[in-house]
PDB file of N, CA and C in Angstrom:
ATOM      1  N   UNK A   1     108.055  67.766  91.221  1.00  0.00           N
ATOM      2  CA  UNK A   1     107.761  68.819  92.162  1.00  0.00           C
ATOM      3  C   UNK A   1     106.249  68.901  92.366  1.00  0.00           C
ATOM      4  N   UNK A   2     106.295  68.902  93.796  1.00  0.00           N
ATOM      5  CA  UNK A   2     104.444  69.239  94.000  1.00  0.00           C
ATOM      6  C   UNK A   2     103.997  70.501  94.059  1.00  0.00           C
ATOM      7  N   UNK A   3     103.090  70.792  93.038  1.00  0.00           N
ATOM      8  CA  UNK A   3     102.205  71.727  93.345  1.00  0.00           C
ATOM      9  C   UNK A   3     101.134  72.562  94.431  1.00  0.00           C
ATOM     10  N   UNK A   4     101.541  73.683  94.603  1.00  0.00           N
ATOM     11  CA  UNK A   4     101.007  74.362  95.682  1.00  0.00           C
ATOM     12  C   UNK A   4      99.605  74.875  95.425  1.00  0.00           C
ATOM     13  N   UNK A   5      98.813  74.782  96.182  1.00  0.00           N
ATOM     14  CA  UNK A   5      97.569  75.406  95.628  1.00  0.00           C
ATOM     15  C   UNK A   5      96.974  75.973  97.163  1.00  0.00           C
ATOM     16  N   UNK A   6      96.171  77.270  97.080  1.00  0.00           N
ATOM     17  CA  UNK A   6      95.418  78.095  97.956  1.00  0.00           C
ATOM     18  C   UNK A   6      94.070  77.876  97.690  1.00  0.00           C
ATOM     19  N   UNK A   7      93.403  77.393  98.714  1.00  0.00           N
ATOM     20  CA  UNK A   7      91.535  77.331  98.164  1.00  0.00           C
ATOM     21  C   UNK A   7      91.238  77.812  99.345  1.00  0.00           C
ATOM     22  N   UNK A   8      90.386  78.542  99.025  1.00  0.00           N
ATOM     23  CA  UNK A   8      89.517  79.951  99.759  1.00  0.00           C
ATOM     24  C   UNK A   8      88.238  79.726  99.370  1.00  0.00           C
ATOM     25  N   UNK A   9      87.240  78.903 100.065  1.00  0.00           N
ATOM     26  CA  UNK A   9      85.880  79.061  99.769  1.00  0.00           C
ATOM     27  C   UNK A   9      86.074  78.098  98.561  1.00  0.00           C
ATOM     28  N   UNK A  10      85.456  79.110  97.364  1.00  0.00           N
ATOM     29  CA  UNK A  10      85.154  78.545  96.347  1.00  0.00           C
ATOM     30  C   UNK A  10      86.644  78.907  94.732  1.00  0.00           C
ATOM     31  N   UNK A  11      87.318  79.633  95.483  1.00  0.00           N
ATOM     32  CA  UNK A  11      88.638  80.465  94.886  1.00  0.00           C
ATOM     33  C   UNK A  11      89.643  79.496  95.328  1.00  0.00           C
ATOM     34  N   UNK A  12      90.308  79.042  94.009  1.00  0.00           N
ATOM     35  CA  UNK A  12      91.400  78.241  93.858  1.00  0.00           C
ATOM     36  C   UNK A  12      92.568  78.949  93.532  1.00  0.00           C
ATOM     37  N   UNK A  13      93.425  79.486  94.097  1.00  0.00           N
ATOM     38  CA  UNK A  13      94.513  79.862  93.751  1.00  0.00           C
ATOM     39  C   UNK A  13      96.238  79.122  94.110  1.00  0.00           C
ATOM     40  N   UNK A  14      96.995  79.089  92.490  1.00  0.00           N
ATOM     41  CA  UNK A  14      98.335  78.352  92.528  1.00  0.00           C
ATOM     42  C   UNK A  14      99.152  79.498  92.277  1.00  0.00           C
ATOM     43  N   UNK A  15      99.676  79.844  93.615  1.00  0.00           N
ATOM     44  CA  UNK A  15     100.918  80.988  93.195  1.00  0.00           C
ATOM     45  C   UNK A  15     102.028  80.883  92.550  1.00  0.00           C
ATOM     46  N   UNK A  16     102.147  79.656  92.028  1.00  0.00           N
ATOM     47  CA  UNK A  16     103.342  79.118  90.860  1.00  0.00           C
ATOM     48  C   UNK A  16     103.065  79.760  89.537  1.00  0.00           C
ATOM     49  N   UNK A  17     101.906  79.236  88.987  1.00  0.00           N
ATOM     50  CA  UNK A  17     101.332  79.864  88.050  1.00  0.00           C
ATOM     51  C   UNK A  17     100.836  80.962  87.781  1.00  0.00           C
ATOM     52  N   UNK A  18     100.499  82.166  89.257  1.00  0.00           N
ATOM     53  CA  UNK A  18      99.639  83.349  89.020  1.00  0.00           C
ATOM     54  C   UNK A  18      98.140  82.617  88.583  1.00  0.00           C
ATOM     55  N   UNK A  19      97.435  81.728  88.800  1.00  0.00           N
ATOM     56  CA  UNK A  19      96.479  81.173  88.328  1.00  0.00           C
ATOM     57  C   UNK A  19      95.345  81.002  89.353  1.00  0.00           C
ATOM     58  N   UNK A  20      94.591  81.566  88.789  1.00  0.00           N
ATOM     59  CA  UNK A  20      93.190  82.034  90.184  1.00  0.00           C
ATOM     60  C   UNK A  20      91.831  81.381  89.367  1.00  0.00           C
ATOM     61  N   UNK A  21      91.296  81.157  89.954  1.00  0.00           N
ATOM     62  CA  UNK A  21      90.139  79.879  89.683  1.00  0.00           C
ATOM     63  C   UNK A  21      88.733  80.243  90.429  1.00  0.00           C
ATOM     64  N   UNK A  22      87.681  80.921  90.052  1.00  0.00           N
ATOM     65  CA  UNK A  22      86.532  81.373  90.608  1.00  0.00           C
ATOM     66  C   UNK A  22      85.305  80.902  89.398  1.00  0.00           C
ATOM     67  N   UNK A  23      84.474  80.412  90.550  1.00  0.00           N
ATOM     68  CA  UNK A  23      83.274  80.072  89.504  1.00  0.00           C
ATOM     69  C   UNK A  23      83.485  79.568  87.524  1.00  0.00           C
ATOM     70  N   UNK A  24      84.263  78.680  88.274  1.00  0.00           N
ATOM     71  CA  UNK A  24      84.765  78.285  86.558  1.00  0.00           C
ATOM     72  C   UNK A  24      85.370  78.468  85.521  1.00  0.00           C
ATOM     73  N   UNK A  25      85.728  80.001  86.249  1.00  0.00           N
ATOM     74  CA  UNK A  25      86.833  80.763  85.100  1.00  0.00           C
ATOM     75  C   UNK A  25      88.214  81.006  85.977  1.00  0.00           C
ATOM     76  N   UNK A  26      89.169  80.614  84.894  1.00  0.00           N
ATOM     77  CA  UNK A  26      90.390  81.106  84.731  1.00  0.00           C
ATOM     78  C   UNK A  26      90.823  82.243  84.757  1.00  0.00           C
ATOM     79  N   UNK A  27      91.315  83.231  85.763  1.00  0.00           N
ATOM     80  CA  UNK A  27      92.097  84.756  85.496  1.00  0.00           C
ATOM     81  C   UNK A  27      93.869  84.109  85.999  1.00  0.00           C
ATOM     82  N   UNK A  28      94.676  85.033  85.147  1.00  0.00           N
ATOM     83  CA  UNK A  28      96.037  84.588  85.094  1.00  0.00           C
ATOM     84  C   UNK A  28      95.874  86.031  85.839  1.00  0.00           C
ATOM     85  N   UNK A  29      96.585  86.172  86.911  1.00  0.00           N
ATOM     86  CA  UNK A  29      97.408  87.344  87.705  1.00  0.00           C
ATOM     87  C   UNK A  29      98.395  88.042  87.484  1.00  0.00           C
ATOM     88  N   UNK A  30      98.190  89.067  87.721  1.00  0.00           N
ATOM     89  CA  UNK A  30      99.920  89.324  87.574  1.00  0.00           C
ATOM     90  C   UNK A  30     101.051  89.227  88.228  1.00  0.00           C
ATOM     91  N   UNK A  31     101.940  89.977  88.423  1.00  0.00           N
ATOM     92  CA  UNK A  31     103.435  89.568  89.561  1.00  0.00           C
ATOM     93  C   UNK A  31     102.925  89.853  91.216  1.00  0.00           C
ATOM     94  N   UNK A  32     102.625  91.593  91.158  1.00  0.00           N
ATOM     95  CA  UNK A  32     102.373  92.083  92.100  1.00  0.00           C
ATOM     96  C   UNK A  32     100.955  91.634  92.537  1.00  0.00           C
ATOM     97  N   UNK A  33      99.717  91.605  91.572  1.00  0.00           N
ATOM     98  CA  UNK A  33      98.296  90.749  92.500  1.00  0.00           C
ATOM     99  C   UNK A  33      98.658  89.000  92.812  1.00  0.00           C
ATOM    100  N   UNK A  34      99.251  88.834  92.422  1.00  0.00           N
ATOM    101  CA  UNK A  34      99.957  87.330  92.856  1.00  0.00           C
ATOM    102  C   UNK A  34     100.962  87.316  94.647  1.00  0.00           C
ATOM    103  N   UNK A  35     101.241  88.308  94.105  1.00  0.00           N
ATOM    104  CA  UNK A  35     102.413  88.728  95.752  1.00  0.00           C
ATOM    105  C   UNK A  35     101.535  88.555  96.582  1.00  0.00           C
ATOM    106  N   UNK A  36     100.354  89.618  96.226  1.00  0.00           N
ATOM    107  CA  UNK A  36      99.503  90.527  97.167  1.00  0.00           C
ATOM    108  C   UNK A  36      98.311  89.515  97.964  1.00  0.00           C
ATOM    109  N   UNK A  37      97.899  88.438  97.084  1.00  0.00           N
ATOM    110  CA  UNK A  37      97.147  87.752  97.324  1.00  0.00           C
ATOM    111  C   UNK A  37      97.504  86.466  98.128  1.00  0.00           C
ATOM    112  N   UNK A  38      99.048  86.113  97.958  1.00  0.00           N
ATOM    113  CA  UNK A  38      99.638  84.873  99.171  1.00  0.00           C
ATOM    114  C   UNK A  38     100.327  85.782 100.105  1.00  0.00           C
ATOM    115  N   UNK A  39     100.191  87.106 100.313  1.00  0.00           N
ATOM    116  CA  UNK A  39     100.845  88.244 101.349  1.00  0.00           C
ATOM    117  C   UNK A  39      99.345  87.690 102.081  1.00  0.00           C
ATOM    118  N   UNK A  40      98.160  88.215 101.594  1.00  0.00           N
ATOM    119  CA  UNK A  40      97.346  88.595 102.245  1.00  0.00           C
ATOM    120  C   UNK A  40      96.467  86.326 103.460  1.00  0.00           C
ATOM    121  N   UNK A  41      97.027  85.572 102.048  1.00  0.00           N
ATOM    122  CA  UNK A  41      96.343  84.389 102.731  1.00  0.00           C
ATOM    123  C   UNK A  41      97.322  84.110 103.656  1.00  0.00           C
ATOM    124  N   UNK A  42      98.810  84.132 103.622  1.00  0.00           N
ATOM    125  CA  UNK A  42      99.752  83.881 104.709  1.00  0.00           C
ATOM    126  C   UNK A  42      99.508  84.671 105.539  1.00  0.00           C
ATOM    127  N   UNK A  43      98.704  85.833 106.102  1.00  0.00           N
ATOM    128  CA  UNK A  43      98.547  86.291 107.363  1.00  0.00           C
ATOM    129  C   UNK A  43      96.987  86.418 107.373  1.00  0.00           C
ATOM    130  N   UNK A  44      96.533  85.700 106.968  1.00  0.00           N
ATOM    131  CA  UNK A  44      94.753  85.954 107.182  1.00  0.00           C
ATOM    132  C   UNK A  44      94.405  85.739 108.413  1.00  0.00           C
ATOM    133  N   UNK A  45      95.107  85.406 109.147  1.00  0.00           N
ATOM    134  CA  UNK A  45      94.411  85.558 110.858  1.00  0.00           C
ATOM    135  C   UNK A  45      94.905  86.829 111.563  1.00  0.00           C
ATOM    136  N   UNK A  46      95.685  87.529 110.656  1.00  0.00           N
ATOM    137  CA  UNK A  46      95.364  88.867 111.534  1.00  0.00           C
ATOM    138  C   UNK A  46      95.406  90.098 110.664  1.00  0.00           C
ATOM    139  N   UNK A  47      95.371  91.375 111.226  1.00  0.00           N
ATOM    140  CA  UNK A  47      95.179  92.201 110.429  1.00  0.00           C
ATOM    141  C   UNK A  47      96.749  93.334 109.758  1.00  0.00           C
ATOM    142  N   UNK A  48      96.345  92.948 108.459  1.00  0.00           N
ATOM    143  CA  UNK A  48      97.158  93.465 107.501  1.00  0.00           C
ATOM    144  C   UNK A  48      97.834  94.895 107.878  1.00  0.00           C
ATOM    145  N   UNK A  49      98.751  96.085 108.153  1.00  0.00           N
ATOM    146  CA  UNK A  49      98.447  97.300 107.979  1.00  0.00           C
ATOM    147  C   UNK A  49      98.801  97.453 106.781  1.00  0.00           C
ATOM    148  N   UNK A  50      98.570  98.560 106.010  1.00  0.00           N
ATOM    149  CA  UNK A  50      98.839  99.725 104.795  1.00  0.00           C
ATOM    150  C   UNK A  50     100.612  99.421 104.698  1.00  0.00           C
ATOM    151  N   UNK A  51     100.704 100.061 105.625  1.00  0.00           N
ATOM    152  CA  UNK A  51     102.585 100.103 105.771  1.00  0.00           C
ATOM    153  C   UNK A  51     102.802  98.946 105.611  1.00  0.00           C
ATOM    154  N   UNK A  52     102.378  97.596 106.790  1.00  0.00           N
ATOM    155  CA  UNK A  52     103.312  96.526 105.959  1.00  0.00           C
ATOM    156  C   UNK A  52     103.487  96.087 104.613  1.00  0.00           C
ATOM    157  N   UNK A  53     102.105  95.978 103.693  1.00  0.00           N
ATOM    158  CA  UNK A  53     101.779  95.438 102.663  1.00  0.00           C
ATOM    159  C   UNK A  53     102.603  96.297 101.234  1.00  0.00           C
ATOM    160  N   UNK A  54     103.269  97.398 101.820  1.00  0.00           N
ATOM    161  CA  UNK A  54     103.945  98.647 101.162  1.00  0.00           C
ATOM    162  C   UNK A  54     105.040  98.047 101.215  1.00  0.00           C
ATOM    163  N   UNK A  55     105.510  98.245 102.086  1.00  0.00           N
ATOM    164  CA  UNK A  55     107.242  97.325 102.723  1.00  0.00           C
ATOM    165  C   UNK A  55     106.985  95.860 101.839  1.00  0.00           C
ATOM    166  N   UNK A  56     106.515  94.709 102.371  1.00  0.00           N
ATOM    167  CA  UNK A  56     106.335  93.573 102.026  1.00  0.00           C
ATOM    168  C   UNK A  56     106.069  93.372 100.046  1.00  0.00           C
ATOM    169  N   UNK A  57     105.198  93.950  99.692  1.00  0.00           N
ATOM    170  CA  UNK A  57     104.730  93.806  98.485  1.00  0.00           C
ATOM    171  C   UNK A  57     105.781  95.256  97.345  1.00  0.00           C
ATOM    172  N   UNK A  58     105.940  96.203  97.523  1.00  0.00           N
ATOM    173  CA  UNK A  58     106.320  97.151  96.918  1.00  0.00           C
ATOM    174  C   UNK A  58     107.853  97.241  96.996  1.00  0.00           C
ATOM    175  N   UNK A  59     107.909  96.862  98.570  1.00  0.00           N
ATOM    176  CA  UNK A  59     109.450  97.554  99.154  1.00  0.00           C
ATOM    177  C   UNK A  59     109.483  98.898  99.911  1.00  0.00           C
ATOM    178  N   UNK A  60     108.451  99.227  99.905  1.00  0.00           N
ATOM    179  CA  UNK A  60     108.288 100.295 100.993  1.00  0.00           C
ATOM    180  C   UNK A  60     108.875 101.749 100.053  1.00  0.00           C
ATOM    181  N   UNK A  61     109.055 102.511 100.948  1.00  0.00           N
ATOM    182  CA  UNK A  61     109.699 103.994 100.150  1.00  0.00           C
ATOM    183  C   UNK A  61     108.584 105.010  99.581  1.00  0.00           C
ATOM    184  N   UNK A  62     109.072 106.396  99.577  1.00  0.00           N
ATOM    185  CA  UNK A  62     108.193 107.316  98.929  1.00  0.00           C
ATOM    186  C   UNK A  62     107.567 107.066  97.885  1.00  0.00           C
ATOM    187  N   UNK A  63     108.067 106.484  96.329  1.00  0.00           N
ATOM    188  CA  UNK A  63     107.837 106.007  95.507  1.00  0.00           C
ATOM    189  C   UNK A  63     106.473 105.243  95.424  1.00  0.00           C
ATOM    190  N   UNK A  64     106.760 103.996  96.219  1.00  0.00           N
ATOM    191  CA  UNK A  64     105.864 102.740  96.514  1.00  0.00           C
ATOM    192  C   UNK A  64     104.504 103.772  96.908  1.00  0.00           C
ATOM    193  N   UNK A  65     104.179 104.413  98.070  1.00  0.00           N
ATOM    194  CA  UNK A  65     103.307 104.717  98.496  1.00  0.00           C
ATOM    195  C   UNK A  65     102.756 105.927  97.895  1.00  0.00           C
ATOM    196  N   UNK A  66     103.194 106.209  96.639  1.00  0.00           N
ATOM    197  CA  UNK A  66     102.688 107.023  95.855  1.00  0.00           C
ATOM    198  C   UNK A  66     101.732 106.430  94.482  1.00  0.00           C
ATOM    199  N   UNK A  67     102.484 105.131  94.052  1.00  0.00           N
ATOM    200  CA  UNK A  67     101.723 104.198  93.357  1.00  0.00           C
ATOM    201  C   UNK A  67     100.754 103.692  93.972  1.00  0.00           C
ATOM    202  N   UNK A  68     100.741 103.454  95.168  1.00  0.00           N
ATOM    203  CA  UNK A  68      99.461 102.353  96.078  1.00  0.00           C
ATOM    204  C   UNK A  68      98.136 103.381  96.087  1.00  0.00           C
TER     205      UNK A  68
END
């Protein structure tokens, strides 16, 4: 299986792993900043709203938008 990888500038990110790559260091992600971060590069040509990223990343609901 081939590996997926996101490079942004100088930010390497593999959403398989949760594994983000900046200036030489390693940060492991978690579930939801992992979501949040191939939510946000799969639509980087346009603009995000609040509500979708609630719906999309959380599931939307009273709940969700009380944590965000």
């Amino acid at each position: 299986m081939k590996k997926r990888f996101i490079i942004a500038g100088e930010v390497t990110f593999e959403p398989d792993t949760f594994r983000l790559i900046f200036n030489q260091r390693e940060l492991i992600l978690s579930h939801k900043e992992a979501k949040l971060l191939c939510y946000l590069c799969e639509n980087s040509m346009k603009v995000v709203q609040r509500s979708e990223l609630i719906d999309s990343i959380w599931g939307g609901g009273v709940k969700a938008v009380m944590l965000v």
